[in-house]
C-alpha atoms as a PDB file:
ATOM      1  CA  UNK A   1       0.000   0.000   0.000  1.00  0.00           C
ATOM      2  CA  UNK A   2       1.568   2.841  -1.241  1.00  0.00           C
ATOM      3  CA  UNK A   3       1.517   5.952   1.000  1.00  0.00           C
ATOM      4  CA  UNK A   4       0.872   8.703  -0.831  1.00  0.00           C
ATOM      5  CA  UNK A   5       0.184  11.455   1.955  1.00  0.00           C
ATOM      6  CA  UNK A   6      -2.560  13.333   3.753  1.00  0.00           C
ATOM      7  CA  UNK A   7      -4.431  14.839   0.173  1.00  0.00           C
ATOM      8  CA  UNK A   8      -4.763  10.962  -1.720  1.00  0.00           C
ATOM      9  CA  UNK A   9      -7.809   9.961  -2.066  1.00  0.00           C
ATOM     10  CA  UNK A  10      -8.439   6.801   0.290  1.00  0.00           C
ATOM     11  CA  UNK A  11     -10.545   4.949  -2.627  1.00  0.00           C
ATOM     12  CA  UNK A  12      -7.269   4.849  -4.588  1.00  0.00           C
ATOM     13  CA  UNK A  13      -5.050   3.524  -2.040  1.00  0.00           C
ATOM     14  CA  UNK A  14      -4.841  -0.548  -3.159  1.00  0.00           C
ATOM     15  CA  UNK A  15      -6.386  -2.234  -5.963  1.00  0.00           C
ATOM     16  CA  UNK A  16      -9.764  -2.127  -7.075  1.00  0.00           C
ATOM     17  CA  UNK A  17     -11.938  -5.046  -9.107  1.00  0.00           C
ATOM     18  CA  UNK A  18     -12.407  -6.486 -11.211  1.00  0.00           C
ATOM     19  CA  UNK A  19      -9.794  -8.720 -10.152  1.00  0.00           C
ATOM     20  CA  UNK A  20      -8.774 -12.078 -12.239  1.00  0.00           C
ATOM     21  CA  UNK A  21     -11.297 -14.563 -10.296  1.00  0.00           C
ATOM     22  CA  UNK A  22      -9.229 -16.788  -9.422  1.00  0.00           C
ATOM     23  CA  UNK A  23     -10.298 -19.724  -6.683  1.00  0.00           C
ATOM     24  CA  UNK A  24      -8.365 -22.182  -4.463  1.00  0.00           C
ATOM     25  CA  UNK A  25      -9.094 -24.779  -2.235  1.00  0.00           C
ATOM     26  CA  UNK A  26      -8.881 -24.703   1.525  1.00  0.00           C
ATOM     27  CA  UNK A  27      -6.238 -23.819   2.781  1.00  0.00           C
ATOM     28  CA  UNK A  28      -5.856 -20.536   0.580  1.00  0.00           C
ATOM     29  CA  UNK A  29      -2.145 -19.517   0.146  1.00  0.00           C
ATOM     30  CA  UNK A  30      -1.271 -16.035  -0.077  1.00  0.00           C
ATOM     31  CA  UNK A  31       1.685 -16.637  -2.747  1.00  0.00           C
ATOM     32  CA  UNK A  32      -1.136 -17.901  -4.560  1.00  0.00           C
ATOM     33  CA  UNK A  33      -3.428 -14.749  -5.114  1.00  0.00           C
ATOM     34  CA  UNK A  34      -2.863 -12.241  -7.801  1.00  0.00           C
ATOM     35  CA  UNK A  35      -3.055  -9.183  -7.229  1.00  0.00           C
ATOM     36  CA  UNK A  36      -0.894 -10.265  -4.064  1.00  0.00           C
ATOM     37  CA  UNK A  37      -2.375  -8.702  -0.837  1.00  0.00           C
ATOM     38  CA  UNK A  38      -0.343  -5.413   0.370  1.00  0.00           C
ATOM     39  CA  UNK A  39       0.918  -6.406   4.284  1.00  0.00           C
ATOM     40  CA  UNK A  40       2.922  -3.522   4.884  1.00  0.00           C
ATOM     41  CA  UNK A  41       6.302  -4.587   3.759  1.00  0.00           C
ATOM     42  CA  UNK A  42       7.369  -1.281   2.133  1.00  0.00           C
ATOM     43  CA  UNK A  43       4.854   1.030   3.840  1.00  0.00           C
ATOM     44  CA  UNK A  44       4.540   0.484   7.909  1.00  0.00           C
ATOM     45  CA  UNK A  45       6.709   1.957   9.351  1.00  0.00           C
ATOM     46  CA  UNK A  46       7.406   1.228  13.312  1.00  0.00           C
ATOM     47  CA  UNK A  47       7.347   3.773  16.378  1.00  0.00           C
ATOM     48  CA  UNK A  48       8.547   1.680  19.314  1.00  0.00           C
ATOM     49  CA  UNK A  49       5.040   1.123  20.736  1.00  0.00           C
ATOM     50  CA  UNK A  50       5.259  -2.273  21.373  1.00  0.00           C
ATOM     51  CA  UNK A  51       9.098  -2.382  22.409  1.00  0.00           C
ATOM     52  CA  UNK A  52      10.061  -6.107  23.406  1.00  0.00           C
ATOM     53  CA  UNK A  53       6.368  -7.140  24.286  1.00  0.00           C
ATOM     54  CA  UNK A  54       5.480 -10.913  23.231  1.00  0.00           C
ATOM     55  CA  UNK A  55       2.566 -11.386  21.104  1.00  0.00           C
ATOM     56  CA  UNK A  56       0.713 -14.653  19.842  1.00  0.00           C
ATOM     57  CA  UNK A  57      -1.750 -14.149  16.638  1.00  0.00           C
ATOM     58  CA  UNK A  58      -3.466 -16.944  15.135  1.00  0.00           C
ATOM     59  CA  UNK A  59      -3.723 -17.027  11.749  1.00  0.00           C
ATOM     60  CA  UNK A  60      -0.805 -15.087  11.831  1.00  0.00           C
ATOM     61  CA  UNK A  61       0.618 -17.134   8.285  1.00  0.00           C
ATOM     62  CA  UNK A  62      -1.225 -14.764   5.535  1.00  0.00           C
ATOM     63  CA  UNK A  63      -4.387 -11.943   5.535  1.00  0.00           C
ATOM     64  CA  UNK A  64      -4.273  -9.875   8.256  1.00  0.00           C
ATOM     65  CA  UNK A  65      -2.476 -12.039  10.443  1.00  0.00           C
ATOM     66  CA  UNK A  66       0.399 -11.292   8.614  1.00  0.00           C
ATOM     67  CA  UNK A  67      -0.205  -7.900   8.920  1.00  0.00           C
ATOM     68  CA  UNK A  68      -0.184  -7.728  12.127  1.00  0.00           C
ATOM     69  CA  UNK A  69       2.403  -9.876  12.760  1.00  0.00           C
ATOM     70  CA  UNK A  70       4.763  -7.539  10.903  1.00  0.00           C
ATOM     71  CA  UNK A  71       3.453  -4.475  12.160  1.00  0.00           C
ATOM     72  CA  UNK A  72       3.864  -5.684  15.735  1.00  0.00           C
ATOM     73  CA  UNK A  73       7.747  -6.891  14.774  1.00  0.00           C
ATOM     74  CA  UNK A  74       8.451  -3.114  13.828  1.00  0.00           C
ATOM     75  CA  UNK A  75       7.015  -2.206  16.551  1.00  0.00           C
ATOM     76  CA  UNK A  76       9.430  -3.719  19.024  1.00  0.00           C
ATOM     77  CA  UNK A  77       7.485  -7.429  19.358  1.00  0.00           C
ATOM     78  CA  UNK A  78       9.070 -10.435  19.396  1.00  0.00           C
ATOM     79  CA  UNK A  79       6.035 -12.540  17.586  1.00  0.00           C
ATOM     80  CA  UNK A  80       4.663 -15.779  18.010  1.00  0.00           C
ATOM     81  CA  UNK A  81       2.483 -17.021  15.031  1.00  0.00           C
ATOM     82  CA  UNK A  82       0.117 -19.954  14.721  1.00  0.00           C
ATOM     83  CA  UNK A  83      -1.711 -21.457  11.698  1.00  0.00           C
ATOM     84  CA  UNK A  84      -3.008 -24.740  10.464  1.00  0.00           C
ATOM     85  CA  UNK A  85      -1.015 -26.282   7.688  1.00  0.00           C
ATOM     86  CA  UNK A  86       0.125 -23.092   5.223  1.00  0.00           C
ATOM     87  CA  UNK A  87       3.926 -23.061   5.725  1.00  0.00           C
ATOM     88  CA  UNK A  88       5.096 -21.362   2.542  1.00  0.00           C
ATOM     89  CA  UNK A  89       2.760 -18.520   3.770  1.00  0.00           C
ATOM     90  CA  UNK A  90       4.201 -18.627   7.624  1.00  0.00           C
ATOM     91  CA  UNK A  91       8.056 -18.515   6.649  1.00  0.00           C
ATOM     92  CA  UNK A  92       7.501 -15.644   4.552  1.00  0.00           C
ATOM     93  CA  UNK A  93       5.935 -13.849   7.664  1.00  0.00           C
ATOM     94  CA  UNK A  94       8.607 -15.120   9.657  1.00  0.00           C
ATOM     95  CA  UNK A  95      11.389 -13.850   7.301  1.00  0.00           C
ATOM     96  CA  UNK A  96       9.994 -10.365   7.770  1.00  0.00           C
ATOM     97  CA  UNK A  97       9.598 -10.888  11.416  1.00  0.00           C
ATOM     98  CA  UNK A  98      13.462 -11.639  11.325  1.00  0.00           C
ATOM     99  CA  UNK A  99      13.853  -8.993   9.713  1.00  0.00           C
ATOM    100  CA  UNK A 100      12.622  -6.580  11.636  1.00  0.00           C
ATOM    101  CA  UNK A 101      15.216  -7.651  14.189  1.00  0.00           C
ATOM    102  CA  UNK A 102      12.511  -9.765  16.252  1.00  0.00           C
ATOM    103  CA  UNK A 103      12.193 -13.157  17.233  1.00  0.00           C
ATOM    104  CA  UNK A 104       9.654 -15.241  15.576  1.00  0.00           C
ATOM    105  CA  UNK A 105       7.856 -18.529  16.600  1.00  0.00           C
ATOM    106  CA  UNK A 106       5.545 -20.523  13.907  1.00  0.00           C
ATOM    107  CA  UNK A 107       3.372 -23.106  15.292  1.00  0.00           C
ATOM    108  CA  UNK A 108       1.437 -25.368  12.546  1.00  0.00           C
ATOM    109  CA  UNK A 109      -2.057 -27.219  13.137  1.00  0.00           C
ATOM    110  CA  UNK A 110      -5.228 -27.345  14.459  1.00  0.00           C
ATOM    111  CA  UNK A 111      -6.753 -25.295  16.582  1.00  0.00           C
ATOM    112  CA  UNK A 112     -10.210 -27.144  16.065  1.00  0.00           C
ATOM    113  CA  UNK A 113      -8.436 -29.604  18.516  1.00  0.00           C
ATOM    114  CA  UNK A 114      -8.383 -28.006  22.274  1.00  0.00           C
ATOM    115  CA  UNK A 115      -5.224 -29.567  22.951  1.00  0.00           C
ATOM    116  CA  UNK A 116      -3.409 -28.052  19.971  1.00  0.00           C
ATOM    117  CA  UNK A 117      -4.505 -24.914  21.503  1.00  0.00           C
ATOM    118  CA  UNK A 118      -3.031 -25.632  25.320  1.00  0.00           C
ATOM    119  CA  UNK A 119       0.502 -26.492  23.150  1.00  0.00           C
ATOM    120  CA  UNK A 120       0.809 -23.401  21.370  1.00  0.00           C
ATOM    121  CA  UNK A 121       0.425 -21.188  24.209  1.00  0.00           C
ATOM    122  CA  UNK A 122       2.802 -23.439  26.703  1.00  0.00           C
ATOM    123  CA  UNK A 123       4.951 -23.315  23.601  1.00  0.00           C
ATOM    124  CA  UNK A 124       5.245 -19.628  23.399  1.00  0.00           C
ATOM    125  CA  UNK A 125       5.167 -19.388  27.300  1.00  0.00           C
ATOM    126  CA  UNK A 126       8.178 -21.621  27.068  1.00  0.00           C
ATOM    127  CA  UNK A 127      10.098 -19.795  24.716  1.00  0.00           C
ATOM    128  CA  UNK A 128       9.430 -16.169  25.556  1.00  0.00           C
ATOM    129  CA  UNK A 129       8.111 -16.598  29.374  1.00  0.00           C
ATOM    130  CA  UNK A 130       4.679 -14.702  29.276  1.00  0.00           C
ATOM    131  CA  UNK A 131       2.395 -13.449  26.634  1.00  0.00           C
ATOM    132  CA  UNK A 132       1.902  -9.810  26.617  1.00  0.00           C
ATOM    133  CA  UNK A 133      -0.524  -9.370  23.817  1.00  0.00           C
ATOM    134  CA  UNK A 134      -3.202 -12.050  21.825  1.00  0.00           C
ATOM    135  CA  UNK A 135      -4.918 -11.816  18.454  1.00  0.00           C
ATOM    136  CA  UNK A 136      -7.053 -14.115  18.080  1.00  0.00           C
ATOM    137  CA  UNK A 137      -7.225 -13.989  14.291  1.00  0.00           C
ATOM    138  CA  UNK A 138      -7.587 -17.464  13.177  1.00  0.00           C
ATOM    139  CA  UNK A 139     -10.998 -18.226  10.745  1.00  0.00           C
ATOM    140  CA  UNK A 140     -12.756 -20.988   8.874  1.00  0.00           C
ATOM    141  CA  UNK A 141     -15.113 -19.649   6.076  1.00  0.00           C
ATOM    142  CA  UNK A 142     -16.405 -22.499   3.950  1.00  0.00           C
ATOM    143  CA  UNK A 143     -17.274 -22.126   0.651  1.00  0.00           C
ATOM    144  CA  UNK A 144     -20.292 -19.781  -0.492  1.00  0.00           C
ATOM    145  CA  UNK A 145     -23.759 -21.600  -0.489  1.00  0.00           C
ATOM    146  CA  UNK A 146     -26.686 -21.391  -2.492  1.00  0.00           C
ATOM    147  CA  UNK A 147     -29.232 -22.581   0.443  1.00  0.00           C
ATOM    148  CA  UNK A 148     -29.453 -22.553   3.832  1.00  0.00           C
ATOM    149  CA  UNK A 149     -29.535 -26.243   3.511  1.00  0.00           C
ATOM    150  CA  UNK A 150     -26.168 -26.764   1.947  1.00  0.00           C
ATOM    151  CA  UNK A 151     -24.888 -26.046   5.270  1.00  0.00           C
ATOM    152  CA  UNK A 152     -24.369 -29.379   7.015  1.00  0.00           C
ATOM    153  CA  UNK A 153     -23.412 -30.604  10.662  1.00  0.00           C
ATOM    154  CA  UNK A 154     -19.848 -30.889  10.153  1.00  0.00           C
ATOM    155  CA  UNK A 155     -19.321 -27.372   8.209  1.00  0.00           C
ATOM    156  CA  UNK A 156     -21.178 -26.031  11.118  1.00  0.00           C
ATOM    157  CA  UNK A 157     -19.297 -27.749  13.665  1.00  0.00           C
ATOM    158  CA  UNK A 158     -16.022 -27.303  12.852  1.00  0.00           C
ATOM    159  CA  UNK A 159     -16.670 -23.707  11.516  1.00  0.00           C
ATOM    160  CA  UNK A 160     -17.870 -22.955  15.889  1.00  0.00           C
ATOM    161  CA  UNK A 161     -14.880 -24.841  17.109  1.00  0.00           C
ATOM    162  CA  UNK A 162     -11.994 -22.427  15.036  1.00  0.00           C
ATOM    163  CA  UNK A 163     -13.801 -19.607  15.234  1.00  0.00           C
ATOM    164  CA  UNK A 164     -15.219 -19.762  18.744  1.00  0.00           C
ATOM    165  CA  UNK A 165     -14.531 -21.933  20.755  1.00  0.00           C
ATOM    166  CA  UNK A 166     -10.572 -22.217  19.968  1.00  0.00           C
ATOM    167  CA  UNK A 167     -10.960 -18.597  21.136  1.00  0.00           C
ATOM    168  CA  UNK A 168     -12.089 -19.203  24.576  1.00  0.00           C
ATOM    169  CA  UNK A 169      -9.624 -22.247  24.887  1.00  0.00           C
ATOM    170  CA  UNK A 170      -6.699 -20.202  23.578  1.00  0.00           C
ATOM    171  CA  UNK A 171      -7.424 -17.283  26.304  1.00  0.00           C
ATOM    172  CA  UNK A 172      -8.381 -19.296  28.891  1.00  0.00           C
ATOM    173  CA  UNK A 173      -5.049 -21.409  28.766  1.00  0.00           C
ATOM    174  CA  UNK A 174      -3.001 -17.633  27.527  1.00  0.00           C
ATOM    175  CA  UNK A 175      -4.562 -16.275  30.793  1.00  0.00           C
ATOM    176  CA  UNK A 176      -1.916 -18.106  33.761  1.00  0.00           C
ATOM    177  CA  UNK A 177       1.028 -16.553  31.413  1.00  0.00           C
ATOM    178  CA  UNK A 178      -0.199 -12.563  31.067  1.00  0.00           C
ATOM    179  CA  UNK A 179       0.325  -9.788  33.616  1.00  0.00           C
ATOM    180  CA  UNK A 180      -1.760  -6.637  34.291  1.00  0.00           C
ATOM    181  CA  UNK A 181      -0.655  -4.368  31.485  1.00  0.00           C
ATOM    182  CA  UNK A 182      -1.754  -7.221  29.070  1.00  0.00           C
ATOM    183  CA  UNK A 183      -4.565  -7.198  26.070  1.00  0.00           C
ATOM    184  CA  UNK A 184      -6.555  -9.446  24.092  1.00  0.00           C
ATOM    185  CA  UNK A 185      -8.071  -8.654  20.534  1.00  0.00           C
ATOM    186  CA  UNK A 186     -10.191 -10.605  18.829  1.00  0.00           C
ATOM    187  CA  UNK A 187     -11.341 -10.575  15.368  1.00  0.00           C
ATOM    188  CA  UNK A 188     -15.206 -10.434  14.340  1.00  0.00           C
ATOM    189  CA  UNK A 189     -16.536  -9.126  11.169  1.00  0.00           C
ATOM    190  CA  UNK A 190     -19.025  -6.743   9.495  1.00  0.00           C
ATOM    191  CA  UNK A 191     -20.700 -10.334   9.354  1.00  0.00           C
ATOM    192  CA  UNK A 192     -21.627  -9.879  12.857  1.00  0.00           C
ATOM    193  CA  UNK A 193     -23.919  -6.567  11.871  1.00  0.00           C
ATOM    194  CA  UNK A 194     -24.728  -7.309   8.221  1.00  0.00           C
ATOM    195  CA  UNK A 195     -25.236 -11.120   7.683  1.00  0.00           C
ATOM    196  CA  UNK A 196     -24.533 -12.429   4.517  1.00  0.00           C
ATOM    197  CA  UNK A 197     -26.856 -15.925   4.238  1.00  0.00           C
ATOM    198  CA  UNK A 198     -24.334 -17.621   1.872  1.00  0.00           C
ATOM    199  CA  UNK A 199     -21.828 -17.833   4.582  1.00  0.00           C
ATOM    200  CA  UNK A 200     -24.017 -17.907   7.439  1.00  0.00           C
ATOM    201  CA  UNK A 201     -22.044 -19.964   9.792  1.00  0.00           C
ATOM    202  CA  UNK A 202     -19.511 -17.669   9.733  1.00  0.00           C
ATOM    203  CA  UNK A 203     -21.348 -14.681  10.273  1.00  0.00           C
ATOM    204  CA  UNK A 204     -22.747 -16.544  13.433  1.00  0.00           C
ATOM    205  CA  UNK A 205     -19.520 -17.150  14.714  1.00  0.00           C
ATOM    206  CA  UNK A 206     -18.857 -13.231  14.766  1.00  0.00           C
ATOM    207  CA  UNK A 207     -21.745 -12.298  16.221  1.00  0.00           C
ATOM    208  CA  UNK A 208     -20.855 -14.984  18.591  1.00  0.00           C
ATOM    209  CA  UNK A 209     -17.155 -13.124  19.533  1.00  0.00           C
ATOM    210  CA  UNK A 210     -18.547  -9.734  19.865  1.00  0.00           C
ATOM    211  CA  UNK A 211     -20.654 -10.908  22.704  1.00  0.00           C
ATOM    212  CA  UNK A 212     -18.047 -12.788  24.271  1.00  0.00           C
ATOM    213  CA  UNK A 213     -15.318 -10.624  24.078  1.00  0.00           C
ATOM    214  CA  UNK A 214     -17.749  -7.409  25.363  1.00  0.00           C
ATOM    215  CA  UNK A 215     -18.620  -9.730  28.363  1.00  0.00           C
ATOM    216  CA  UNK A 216     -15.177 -10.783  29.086  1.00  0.00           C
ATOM    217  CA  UNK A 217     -13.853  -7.305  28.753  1.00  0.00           C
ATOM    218  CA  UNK A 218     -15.950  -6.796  32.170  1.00  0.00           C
ATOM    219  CA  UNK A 219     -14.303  -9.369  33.919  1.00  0.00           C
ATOM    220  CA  UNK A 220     -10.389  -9.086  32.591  1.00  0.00           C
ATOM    221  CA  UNK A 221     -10.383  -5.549  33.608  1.00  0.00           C
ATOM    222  CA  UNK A 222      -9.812  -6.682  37.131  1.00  0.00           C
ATOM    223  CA  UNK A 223      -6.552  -7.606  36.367  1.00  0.00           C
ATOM    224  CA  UNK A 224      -5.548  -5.358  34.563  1.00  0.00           C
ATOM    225  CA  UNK A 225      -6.492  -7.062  31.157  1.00  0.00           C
ATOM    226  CA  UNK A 226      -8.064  -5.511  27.807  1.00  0.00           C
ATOM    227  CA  UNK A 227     -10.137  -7.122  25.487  1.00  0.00           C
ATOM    228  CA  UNK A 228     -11.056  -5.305  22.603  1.00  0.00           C
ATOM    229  CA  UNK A 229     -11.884  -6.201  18.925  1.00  0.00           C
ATOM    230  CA  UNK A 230     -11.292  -5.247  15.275  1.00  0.00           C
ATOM    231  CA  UNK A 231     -14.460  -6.124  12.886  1.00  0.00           C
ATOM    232  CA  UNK A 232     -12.992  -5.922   9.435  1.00  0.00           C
ATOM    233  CA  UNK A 233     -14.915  -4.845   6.623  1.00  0.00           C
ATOM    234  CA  UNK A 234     -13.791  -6.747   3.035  1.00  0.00           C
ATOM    235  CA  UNK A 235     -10.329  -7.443   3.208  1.00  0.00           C
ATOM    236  CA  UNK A 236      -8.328  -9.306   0.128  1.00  0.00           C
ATOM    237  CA  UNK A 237      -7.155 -11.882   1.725  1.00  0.00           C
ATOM    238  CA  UNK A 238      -6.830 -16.012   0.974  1.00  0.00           C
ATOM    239  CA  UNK A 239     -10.352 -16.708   2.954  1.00  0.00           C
ATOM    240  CA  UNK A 240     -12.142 -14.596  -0.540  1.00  0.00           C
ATOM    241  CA  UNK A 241     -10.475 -16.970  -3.144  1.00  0.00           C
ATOM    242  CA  UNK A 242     -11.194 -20.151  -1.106  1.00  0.00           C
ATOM    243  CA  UNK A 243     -15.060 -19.180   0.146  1.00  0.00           C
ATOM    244  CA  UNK A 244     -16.279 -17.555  -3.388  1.00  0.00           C
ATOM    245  CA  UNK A 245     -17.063 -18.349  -6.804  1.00  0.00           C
ATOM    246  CA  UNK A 246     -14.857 -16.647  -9.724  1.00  0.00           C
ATOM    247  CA  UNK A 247     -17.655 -13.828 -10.228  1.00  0.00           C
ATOM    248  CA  UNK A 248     -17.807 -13.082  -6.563  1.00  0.00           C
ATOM    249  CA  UNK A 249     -14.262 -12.825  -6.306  1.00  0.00           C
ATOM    250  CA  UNK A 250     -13.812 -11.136  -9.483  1.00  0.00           C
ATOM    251  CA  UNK A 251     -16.071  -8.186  -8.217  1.00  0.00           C
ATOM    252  CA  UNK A 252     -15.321  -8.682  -4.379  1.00  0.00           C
ATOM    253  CA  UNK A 253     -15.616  -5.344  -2.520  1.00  0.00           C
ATOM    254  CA  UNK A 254     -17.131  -3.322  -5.641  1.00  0.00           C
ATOM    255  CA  UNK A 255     -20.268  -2.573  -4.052  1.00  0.00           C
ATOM    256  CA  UNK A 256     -18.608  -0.656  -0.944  1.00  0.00           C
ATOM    257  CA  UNK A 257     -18.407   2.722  -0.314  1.00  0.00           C
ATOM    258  CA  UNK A 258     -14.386   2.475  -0.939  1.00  0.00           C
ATOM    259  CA  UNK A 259     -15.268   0.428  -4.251  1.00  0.00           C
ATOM    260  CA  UNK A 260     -12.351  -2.006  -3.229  1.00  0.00           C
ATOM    261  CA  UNK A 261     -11.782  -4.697  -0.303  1.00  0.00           C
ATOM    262  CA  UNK A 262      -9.381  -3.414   2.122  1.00  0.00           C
ATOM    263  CA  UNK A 263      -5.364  -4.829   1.943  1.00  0.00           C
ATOM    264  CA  UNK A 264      -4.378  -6.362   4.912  1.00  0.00           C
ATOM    265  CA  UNK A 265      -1.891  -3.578   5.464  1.00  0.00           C
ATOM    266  CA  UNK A 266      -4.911  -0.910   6.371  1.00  0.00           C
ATOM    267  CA  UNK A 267      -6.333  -2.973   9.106  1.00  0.00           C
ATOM    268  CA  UNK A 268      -2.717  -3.652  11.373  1.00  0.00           C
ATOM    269  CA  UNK A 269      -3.169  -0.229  12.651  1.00  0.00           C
ATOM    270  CA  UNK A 270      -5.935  -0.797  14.142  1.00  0.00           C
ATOM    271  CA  UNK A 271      -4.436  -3.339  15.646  1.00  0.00           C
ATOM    272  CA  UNK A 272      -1.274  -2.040  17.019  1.00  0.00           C
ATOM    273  CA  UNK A 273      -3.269   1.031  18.545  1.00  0.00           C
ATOM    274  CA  UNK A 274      -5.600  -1.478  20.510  1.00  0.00           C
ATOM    275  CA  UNK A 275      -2.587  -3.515  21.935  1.00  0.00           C
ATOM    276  CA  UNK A 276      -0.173  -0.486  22.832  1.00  0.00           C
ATOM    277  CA  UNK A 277      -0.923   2.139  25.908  1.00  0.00           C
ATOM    278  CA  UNK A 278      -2.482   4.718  23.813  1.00  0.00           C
ATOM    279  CA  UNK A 279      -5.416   2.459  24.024  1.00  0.00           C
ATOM    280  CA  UNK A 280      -5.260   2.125  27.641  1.00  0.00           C
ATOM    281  CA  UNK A 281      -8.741   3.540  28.211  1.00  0.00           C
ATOM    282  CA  UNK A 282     -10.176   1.590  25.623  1.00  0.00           C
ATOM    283  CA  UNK A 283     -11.507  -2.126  26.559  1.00  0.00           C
ATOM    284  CA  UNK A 284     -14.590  -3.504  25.472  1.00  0.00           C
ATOM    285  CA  UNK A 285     -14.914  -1.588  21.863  1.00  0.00           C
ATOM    286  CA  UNK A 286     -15.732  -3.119  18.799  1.00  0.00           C
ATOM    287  CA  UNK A 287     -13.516  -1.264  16.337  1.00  0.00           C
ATOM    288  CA  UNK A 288     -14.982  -1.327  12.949  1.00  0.00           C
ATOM    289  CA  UNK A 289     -12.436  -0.907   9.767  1.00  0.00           C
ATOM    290  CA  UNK A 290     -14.848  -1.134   7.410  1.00  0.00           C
ATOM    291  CA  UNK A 291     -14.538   1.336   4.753  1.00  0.00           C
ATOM    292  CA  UNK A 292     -17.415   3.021   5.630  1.00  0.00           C
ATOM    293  CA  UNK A 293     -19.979   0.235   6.130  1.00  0.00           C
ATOM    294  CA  UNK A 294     -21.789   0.968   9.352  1.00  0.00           C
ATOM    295  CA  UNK A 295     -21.005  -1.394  11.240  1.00  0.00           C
ATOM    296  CA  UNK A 296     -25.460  -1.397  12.923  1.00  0.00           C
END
């Protein structure tokens, strides 16, 4: 994302569709998408705000994960990352981790499974001792349907048990390891505000966090804990290619007020403001980076 000062218009900052249409299959891989989503590598630009604080973000391979992950290196982070099974797309965050003069941790598999999620927080409390900062990031989005119907048992299960419920196991197992000081941000989506019925699971799921994370935020505060979350508007990122059909992707973010999805690189902001002390009178807010979709 190319930073082209104060006057540009915002509409013209990334690209804008139609875009080739190209689908994958789950997983989606980042090296895979053309146009390649803008992370930040030769715009963000790091202030110190974050200065040796350990972070875990799930999903942190590709999308905004990655985003974050290298917006929180520049920052001053050393940076955990966990993901299920895209490693070309998690070294490549890692490199620019490295790079930043950080330490970097990538953690494959499943956090579907409840004990994956216990062993990639005692893995980062092992290497780093404590956890300062956690994004919970990580998403399943299945595949577009045309009916209600189409959405079976086991797309419905395991779409609750990464999106959900791997978020209350990763916190409640992060919880032992962070300090007053600390802060959680979770990730929910425009879907929890404006539904769409193709991918209604999903969209249940982030309705789902915003309640949970506004009712934890009550209860963290008490020691010293924040709990905040970003709700992204579109975004370009491998979850569009894997969950839509080549029209839908082809035209994906057309009909928003920007007339383009968002690149991951506009939403890390967000996301280091939330999880530095500038934020420290914020817990309990649904941030919306939306482009300019109301979020109600």
């Amino acid at each position: 994302m190319q930073n082209t000062g104060p006057t540009a218009d915002p509409k013209g900052a990334g690209p804008k569709p139609p875009f080739e249409g190209k689908t994958q299959e789950r997983p989606g891989i980042e090296a895979r998408m053309e146009p390649r989503p803008d992370y930040g590598e030769s715009s963000y630009k790091g202030l110190g705000r974050l200065k040796d604080r350990i972070a875990l973000i799930t999903g942190g391979d590709s999308g905004i994960g990655r985003a974050v992950a290298l917006a929180f290196a520049r920052e001053g982070a050393h940076v955990a990352i966990s993901y299920l099974s895209e490693h070309e797309d998690a070294k490549e965050t890692a490199r620019v981790i490295k790079e930043a003069g950080r330490e970097a941790l990538t953690l494959p598999g499943d956090l579907a499974d409840e004990a994956h999620c216990r062993k990639v927080v005692e893995e980062v409390a092992r290497k780093f001792g404590r956890i300062d900062v956690l994004v919970n990031n990580a998403a399943e989005q299945g595949k577009a349907v045309e009916r209600f119907e189409d959405i079976d048992a086991a797309r419905l299960e395991r779409t609750f048990r990464v999106n959900i419920l791997a978020m209350f196991h990763m916190i409640r197992y992060a919880l032992p390891h962070m300090k007053e000081g600390g802060s959680i941000i979770n990730v929910a989506s425009i879907q929890a505000y404006q539904p769409s019925p193709d991918i209604l699971d999903y969209a249940s799921t982030k309705g789902a966090i915003v309640t949970f994370s506004k009712g934890l935020a009550q209860d963290l505060i008490e020691r010293g804990i924040r709990v905040n979350v970003v709700a992204p508007g579109p975004v370009w990122t491998p979850l569009i290619q894997q969950s839509f059909d080549k029209e839908k992707v082809a035209t994906f973010g057309k009909n928003h007020p920007m007339e383009r999805p968002a690149q991951p690189a506009e939403l890390a902001p967000a996301f280091v403001f939330l999880a530095s002390n500038e934020a420290s009178y914020i817990n309990g807010e649904v941030l919306g980076v939306t482009g300019g979709k109301p979020l109600s």
